[in-house]
C-alpha atoms as a PDB file:
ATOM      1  CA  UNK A   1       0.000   0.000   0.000  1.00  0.00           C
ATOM      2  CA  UNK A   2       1.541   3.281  -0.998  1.00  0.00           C
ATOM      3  CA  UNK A   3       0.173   6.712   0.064  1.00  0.00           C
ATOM      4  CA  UNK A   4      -0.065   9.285  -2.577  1.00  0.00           C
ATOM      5  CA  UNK A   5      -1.068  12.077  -0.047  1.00  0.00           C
ATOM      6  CA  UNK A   6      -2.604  13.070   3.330  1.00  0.00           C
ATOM      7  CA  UNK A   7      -4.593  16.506   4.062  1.00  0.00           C
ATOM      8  CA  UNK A   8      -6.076  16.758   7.985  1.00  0.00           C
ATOM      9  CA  UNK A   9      -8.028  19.850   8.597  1.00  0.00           C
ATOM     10  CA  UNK A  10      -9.607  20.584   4.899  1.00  0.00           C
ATOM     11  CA  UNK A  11     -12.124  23.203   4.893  1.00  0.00           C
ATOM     12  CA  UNK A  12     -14.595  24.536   2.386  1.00  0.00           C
ATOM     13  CA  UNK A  13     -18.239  25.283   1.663  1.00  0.00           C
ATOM     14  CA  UNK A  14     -18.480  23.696  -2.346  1.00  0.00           C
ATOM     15  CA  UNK A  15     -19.069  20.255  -3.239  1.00  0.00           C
ATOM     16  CA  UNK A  16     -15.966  17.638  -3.404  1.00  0.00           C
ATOM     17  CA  UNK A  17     -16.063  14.676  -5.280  1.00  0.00           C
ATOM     18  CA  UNK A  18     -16.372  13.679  -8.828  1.00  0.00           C
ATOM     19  CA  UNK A  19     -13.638  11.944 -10.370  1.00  0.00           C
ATOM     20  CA  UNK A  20     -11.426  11.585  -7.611  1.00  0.00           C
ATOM     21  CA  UNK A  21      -8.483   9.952  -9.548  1.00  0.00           C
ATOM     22  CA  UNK A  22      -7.895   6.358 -10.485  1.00  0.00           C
ATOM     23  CA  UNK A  23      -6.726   5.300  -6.847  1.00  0.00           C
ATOM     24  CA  UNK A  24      -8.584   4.566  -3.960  1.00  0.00           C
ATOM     25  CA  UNK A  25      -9.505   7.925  -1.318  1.00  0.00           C
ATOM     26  CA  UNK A  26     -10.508   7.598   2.408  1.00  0.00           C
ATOM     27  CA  UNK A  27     -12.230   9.982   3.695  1.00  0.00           C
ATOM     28  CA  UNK A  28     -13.266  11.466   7.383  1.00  0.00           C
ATOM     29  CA  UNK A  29     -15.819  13.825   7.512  1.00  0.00           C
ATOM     30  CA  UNK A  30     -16.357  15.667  10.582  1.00  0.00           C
ATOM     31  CA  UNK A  31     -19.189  17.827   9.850  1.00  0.00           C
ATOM     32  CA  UNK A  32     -22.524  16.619   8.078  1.00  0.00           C
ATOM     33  CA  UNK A  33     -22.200  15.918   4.546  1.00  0.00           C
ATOM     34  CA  UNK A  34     -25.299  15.292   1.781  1.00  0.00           C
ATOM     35  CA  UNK A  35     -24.564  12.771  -1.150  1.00  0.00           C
ATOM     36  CA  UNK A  36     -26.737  10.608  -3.454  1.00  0.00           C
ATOM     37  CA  UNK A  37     -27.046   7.108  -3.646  1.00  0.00           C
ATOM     38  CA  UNK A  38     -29.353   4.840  -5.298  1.00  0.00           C
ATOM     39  CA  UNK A  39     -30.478   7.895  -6.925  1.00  0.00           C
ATOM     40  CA  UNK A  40     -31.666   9.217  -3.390  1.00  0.00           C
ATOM     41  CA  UNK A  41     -30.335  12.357  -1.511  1.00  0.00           C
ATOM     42  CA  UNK A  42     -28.289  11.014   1.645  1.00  0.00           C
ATOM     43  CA  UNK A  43     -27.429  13.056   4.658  1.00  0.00           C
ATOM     44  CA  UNK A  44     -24.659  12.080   7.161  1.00  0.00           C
ATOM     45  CA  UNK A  45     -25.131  13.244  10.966  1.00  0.00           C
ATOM     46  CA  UNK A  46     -21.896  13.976  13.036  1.00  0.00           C
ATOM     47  CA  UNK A  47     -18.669  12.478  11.930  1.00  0.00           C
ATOM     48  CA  UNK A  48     -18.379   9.702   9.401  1.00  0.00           C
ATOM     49  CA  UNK A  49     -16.089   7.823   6.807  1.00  0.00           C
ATOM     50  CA  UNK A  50     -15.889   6.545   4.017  1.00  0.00           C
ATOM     51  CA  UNK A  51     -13.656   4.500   1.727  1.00  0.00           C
ATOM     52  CA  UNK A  52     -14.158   5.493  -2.176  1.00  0.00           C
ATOM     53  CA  UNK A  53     -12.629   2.454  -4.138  1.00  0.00           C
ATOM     54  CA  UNK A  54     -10.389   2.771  -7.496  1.00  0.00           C
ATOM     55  CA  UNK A  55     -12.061   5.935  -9.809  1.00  0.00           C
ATOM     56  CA  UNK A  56     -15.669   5.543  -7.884  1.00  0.00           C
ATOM     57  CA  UNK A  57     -17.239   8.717  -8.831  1.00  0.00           C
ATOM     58  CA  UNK A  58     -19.083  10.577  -6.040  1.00  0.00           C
ATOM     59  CA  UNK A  59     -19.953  13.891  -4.649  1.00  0.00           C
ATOM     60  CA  UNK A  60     -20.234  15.030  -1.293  1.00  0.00           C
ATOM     61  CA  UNK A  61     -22.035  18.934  -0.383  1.00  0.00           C
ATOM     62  CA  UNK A  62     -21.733  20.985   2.936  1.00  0.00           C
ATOM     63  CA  UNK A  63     -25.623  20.741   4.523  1.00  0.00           C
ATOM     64  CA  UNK A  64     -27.136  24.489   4.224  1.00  0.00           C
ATOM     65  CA  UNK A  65     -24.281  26.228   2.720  1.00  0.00           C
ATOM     66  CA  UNK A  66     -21.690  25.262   6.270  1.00  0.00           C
ATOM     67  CA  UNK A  67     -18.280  24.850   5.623  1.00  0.00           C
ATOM     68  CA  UNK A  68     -17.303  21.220   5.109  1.00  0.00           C
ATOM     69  CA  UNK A  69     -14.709  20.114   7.472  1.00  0.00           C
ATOM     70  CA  UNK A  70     -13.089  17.347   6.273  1.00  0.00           C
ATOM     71  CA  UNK A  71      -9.206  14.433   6.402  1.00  0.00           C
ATOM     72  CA  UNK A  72      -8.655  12.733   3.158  1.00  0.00           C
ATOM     73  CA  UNK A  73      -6.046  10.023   1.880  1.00  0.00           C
ATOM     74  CA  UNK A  74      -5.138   8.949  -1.303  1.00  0.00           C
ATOM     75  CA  UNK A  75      -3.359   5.883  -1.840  1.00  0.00           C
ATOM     76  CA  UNK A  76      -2.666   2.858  -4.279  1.00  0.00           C
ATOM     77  CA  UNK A  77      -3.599  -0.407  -2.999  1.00  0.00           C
ATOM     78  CA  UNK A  78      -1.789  -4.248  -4.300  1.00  0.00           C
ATOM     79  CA  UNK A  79      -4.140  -7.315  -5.019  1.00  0.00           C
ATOM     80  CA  UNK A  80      -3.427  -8.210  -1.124  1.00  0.00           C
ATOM     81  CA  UNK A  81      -4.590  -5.147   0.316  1.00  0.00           C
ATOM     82  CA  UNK A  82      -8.021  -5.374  -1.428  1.00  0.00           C
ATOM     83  CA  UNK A  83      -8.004  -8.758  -0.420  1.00  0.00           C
ATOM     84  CA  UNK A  84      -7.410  -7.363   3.519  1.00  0.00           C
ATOM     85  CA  UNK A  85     -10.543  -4.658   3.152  1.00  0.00           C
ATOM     86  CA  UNK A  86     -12.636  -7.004   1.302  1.00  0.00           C
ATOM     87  CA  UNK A  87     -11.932  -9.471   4.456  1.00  0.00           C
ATOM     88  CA  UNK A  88     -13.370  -7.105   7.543  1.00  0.00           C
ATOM     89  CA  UNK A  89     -16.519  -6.464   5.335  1.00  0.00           C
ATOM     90  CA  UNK A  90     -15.882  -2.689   4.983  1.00  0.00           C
ATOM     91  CA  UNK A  91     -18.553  -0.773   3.605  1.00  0.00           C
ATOM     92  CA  UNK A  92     -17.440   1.087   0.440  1.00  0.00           C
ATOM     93  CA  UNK A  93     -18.555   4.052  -1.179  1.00  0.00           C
ATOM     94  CA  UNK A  94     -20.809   5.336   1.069  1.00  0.00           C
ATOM     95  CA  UNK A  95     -20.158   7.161   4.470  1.00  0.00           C
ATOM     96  CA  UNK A  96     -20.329   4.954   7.680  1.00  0.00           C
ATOM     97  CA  UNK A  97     -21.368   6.995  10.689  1.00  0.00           C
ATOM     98  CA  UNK A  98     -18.334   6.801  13.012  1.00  0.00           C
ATOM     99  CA  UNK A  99     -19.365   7.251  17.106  1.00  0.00           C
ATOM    100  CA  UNK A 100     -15.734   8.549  18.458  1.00  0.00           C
ATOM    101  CA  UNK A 101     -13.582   9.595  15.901  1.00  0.00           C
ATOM    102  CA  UNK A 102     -10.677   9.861  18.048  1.00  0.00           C
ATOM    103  CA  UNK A 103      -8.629   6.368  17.110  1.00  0.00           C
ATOM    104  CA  UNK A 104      -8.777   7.088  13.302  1.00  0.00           C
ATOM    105  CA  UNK A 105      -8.225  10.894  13.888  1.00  0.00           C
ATOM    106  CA  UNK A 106      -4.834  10.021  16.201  1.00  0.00           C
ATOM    107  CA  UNK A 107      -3.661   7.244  13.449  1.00  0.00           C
ATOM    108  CA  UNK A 108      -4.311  10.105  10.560  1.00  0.00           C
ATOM    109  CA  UNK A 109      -1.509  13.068  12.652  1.00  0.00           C
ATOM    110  CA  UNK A 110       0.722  10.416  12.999  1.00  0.00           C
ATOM    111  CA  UNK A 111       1.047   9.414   9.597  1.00  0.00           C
ATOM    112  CA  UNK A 112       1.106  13.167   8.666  1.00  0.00           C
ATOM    113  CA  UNK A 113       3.712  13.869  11.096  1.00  0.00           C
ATOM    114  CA  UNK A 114       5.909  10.579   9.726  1.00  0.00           C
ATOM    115  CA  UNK A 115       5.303  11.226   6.282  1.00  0.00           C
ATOM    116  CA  UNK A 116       7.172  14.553   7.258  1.00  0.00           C
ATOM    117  CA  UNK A 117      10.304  12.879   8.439  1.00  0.00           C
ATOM    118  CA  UNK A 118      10.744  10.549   5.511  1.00  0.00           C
ATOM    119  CA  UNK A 119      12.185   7.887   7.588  1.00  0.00           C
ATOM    120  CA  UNK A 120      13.353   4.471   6.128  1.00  0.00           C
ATOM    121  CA  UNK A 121      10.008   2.693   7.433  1.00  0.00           C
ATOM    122  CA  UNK A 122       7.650   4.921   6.377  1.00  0.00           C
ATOM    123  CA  UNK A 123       5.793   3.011   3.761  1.00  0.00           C
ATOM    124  CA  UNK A 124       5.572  -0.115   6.591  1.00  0.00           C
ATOM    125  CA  UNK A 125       4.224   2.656   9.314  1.00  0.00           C
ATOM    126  CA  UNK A 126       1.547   4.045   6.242  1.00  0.00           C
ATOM    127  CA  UNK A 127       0.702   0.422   4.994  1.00  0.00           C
ATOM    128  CA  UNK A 128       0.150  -0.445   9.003  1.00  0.00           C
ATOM    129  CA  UNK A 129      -1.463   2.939   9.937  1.00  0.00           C
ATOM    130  CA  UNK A 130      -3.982   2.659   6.909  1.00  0.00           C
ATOM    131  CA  UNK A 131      -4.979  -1.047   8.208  1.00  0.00           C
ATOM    132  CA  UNK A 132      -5.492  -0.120  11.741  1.00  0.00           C
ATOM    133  CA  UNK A 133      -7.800   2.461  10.049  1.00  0.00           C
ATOM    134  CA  UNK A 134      -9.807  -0.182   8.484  1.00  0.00           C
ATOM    135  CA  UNK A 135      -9.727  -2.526  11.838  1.00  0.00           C
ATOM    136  CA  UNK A 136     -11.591   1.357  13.190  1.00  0.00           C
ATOM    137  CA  UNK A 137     -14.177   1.686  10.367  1.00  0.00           C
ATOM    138  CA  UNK A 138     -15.064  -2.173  10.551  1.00  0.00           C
ATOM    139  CA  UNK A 139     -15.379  -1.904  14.197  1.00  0.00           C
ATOM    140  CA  UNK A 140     -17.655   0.750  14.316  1.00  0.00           C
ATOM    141  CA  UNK A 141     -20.046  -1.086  12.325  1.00  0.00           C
ATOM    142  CA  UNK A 142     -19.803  -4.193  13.929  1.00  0.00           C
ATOM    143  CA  UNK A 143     -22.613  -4.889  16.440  1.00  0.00           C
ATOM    144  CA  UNK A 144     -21.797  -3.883  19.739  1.00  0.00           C
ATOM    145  CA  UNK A 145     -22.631  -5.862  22.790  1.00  0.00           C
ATOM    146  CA  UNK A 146     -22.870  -2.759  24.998  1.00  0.00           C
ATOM    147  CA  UNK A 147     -22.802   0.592  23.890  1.00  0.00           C
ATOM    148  CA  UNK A 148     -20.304   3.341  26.125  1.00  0.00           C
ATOM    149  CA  UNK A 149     -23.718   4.852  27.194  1.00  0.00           C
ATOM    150  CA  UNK A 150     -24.287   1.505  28.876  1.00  0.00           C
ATOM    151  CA  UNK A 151     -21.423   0.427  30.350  1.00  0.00           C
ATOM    152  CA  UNK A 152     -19.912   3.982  31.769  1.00  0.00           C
ATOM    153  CA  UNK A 153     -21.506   6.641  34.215  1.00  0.00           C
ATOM    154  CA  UNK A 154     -22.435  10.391  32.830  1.00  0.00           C
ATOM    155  CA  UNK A 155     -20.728   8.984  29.424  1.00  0.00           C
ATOM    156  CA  UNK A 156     -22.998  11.503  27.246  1.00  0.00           C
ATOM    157  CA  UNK A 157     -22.420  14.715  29.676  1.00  0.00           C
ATOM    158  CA  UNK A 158     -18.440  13.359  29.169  1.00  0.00           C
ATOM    159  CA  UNK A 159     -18.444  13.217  25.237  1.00  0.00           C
ATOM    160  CA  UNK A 160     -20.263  16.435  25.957  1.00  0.00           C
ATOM    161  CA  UNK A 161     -17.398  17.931  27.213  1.00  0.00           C
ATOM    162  CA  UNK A 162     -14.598  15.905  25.127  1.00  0.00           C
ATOM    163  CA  UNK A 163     -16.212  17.849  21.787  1.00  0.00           C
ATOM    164  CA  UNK A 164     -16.375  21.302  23.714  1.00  0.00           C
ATOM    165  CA  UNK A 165     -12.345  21.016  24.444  1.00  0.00           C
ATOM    166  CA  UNK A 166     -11.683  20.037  21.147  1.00  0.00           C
ATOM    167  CA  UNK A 167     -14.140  22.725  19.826  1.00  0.00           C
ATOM    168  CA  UNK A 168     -12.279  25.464  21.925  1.00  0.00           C
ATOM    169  CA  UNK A 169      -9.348  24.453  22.806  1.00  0.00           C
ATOM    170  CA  UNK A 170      -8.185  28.205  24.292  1.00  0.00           C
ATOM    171  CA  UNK A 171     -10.713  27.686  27.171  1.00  0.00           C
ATOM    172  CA  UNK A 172      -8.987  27.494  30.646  1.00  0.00           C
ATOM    173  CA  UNK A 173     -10.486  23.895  31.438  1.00  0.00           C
ATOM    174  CA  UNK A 174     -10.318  23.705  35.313  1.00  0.00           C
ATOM    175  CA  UNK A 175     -11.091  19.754  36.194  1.00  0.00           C
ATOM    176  CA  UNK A 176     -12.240  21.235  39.846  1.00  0.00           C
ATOM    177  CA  UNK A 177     -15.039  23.255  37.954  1.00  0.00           C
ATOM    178  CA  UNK A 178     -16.035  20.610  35.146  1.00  0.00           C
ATOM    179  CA  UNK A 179     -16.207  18.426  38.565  1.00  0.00           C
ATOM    180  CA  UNK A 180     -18.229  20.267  40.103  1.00  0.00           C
ATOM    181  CA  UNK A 181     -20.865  20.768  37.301  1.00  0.00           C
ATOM    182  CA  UNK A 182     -21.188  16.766  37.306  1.00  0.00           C
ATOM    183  CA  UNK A 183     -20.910  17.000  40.901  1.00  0.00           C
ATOM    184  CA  UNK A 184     -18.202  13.767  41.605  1.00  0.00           C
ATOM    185  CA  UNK A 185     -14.837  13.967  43.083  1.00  0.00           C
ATOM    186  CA  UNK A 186     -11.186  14.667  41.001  1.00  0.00           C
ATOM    187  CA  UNK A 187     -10.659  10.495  41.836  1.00  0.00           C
ATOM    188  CA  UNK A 188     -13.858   9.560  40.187  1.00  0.00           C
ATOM    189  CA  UNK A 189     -13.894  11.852  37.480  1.00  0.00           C
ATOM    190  CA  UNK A 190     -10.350  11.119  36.477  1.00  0.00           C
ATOM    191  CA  UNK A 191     -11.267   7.891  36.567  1.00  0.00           C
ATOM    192  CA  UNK A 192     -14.509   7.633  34.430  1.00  0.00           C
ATOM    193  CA  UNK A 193     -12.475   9.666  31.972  1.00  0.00           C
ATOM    194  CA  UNK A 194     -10.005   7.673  31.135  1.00  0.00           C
ATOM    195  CA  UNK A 195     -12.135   4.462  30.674  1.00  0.00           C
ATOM    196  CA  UNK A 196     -14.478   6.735  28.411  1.00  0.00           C
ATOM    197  CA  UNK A 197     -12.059   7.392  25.984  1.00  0.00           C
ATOM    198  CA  UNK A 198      -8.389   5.779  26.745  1.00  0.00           C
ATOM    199  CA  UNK A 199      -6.923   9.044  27.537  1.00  0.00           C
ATOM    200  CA  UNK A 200      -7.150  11.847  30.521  1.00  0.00           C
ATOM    201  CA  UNK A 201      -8.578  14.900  30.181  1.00  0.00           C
ATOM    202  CA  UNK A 202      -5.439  16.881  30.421  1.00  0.00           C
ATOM    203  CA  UNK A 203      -3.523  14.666  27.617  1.00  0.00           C
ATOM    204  CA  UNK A 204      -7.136  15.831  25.685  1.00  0.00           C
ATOM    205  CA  UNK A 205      -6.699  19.723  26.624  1.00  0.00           C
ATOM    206  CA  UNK A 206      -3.062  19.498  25.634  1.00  0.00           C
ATOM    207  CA  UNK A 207      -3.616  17.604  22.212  1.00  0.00           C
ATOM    208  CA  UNK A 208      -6.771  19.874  21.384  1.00  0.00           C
ATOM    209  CA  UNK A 209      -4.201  22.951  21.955  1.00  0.00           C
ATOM    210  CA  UNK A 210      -1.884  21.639  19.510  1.00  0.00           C
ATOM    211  CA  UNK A 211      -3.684  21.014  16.607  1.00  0.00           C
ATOM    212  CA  UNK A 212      -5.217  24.358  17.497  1.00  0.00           C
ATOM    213  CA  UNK A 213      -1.493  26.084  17.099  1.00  0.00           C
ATOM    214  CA  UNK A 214      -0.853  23.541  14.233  1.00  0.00           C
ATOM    215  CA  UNK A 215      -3.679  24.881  12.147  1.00  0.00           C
ATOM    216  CA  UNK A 216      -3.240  27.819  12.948  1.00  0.00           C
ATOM    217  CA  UNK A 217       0.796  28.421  12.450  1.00  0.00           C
ATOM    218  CA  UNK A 218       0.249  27.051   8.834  1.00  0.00           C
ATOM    219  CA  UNK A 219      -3.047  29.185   7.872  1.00  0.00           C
ATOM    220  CA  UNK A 220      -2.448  32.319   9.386  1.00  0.00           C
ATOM    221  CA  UNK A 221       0.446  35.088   9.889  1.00  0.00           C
ATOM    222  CA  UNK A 222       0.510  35.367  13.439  1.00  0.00           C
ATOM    223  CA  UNK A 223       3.873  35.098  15.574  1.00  0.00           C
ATOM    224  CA  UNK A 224       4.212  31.868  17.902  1.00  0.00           C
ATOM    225  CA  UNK A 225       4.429  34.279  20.912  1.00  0.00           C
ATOM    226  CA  UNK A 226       0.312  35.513  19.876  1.00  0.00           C
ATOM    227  CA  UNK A 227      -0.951  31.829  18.927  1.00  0.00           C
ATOM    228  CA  UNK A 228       0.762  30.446  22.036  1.00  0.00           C
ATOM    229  CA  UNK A 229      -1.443  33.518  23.953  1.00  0.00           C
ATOM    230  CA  UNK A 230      -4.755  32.423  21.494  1.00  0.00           C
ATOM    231  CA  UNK A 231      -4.330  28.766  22.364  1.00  0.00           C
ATOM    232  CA  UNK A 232      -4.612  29.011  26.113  1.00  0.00           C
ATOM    233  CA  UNK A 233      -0.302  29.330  26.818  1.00  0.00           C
ATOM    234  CA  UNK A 234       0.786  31.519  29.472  1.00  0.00           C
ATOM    235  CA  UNK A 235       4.214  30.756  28.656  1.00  0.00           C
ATOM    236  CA  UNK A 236       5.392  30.928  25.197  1.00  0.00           C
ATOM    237  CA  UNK A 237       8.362  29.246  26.248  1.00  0.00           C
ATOM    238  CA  UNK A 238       6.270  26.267  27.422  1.00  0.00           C
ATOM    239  CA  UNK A 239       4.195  26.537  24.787  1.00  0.00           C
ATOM    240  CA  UNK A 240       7.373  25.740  22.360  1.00  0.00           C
ATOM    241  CA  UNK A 241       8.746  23.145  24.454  1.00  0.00           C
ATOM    242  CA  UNK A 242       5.436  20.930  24.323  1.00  0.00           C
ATOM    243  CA  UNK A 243       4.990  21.485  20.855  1.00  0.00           C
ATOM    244  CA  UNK A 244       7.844  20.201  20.598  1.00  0.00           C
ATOM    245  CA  UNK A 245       7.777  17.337  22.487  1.00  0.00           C
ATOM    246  CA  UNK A 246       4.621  15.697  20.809  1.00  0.00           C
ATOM    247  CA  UNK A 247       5.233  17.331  17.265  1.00  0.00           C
ATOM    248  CA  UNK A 248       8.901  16.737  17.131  1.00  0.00           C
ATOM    249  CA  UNK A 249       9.493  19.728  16.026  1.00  0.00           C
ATOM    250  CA  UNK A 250       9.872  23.644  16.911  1.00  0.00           C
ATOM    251  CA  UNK A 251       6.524  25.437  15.850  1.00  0.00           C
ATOM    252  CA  UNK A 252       8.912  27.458  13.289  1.00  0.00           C
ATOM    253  CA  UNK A 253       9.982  24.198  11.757  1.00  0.00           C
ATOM    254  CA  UNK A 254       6.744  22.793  11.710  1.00  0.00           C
ATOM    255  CA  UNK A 255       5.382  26.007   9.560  1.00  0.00           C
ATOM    256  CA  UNK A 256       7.997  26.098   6.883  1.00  0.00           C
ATOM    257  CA  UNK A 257       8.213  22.069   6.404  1.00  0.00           C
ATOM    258  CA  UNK A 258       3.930  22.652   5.937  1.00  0.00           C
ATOM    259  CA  UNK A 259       3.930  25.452   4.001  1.00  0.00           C
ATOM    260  CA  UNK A 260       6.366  23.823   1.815  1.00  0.00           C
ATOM    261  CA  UNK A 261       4.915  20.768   1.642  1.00  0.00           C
ATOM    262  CA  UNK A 262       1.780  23.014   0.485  1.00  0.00           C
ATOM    263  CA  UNK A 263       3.680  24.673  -2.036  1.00  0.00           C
END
């Protein structure tokens, strides 16, 4: 499996699709999306996926004129590959509605972020990353014995508050005030958190300020020192050095290497 090219964060508010090439595209929409099938008008609620297979033609519109926020990969697959997708019973060419897009979002930056160092392995860590991808989409249409709703307390008021962080990320999330609007202790909280969605709610404040900066350092003109301020940083020093530690890079080098890469 080869990867042709990877764009997180797309934005517009026209329709996308058509020809899409000769290779196969995958898809994550994260806003609502309208399409046709069978000859009928579909519409797409929260965030779904889909896998377009080798020159499928098909169009995809923002619902009532919204921007349509949108990842998309395009990549060349061998006999075996097809083989693989055709194995997990993947539904192709139409969207799948996806309940926590986090997993597929996570394996999506790092392949971005790998594809930028051009290491040795990087068409074993693409071919891998795109199959664990798959493994996501097949699971989430897989009947569940439980759903999260189920199984873990205040689940919905959590998800609740997962999308707010990532929605504004420059918010000054205090755990003792989120706490006490669901009215349960730090221990419990921290707890219920974790087995929600695999991660703790800092780790989710911190990666939701990133991607923030990320998007931001490549689409706008604005000096670290004012999107480290915009993002929620008191420090701009601190700022740089956890950018750095989960981007690999300083947020200077991480503009120029995607600005060029946009060029």
């Amino acid at each position: 499996m080869k990867i042709n090219s990877i764009k997180l964060n797309c934005r517009q508010d026209t329709a996308l699709g058509g020809e899409m090439g000769a290779d196969p595209v995958f898809l994550l929409f994260r806003s609502p999306v309208e399409y046709i099938e069978n000859g009928s008008v579909k519409r797409t609620s929260g965030v779904s996926a889909v896998l377009l297979t080798s020159g499928y033609k098909q169009s995809f519109k923002p619902v009532k004129g919204e921007n349509m926020k949108y990842d998309i990969v395009s990549f060349r697959t061998s006999a075996a590959d097809r083989q693989y997708i055709s194995s997990l019973n993947i539904i192709q060419d139409a969207p799948v509605s996806i309940e926590d897009d986090f997993v597929i979002s996570e394996i999506l930056r790092s392949m971005q972020s790998q594809s930028m160092h051009k290491g040795k392995h990087l068409s074993e860590f693409t071919e891998f990353a795109m199959r664990m991808i798959f493994i996501a989409i097949a699971d989430s249409t897989a009947p569940a014995e439980k759903s999260p709703e189920e199984t873990i307390p205040h689940y919905s008021r959590l998800k609740k508050l997962r999308d707010s962080i990532y929605e504004a990320p420059m918010e000054q999330w205090s755990i003792d005030d989120i706490c006490k609007r669901l009215r349960i202790s730090r221990t419990y909280f921290h707890r219920l958190y974790f087995s929600a969605f695999g991660v703790t709610c800092r780790q989710d404040v911190i990666e939701s300020r990133l991607i923030f900066a990320a998007d931001m350092l490549v689409n706008t003109e604005n000096s670290v020192a004012n999107i480290a301020e915009f993002c929620g940083y008191d420090s701009e020093s601190y700022f740089m050095r956890q950018f750095k530690l989960h981007k690999g890079c300083t947020p200077t080098e991480y503009r120029r290497r995607m600005r060029a890469e946009k060029e």
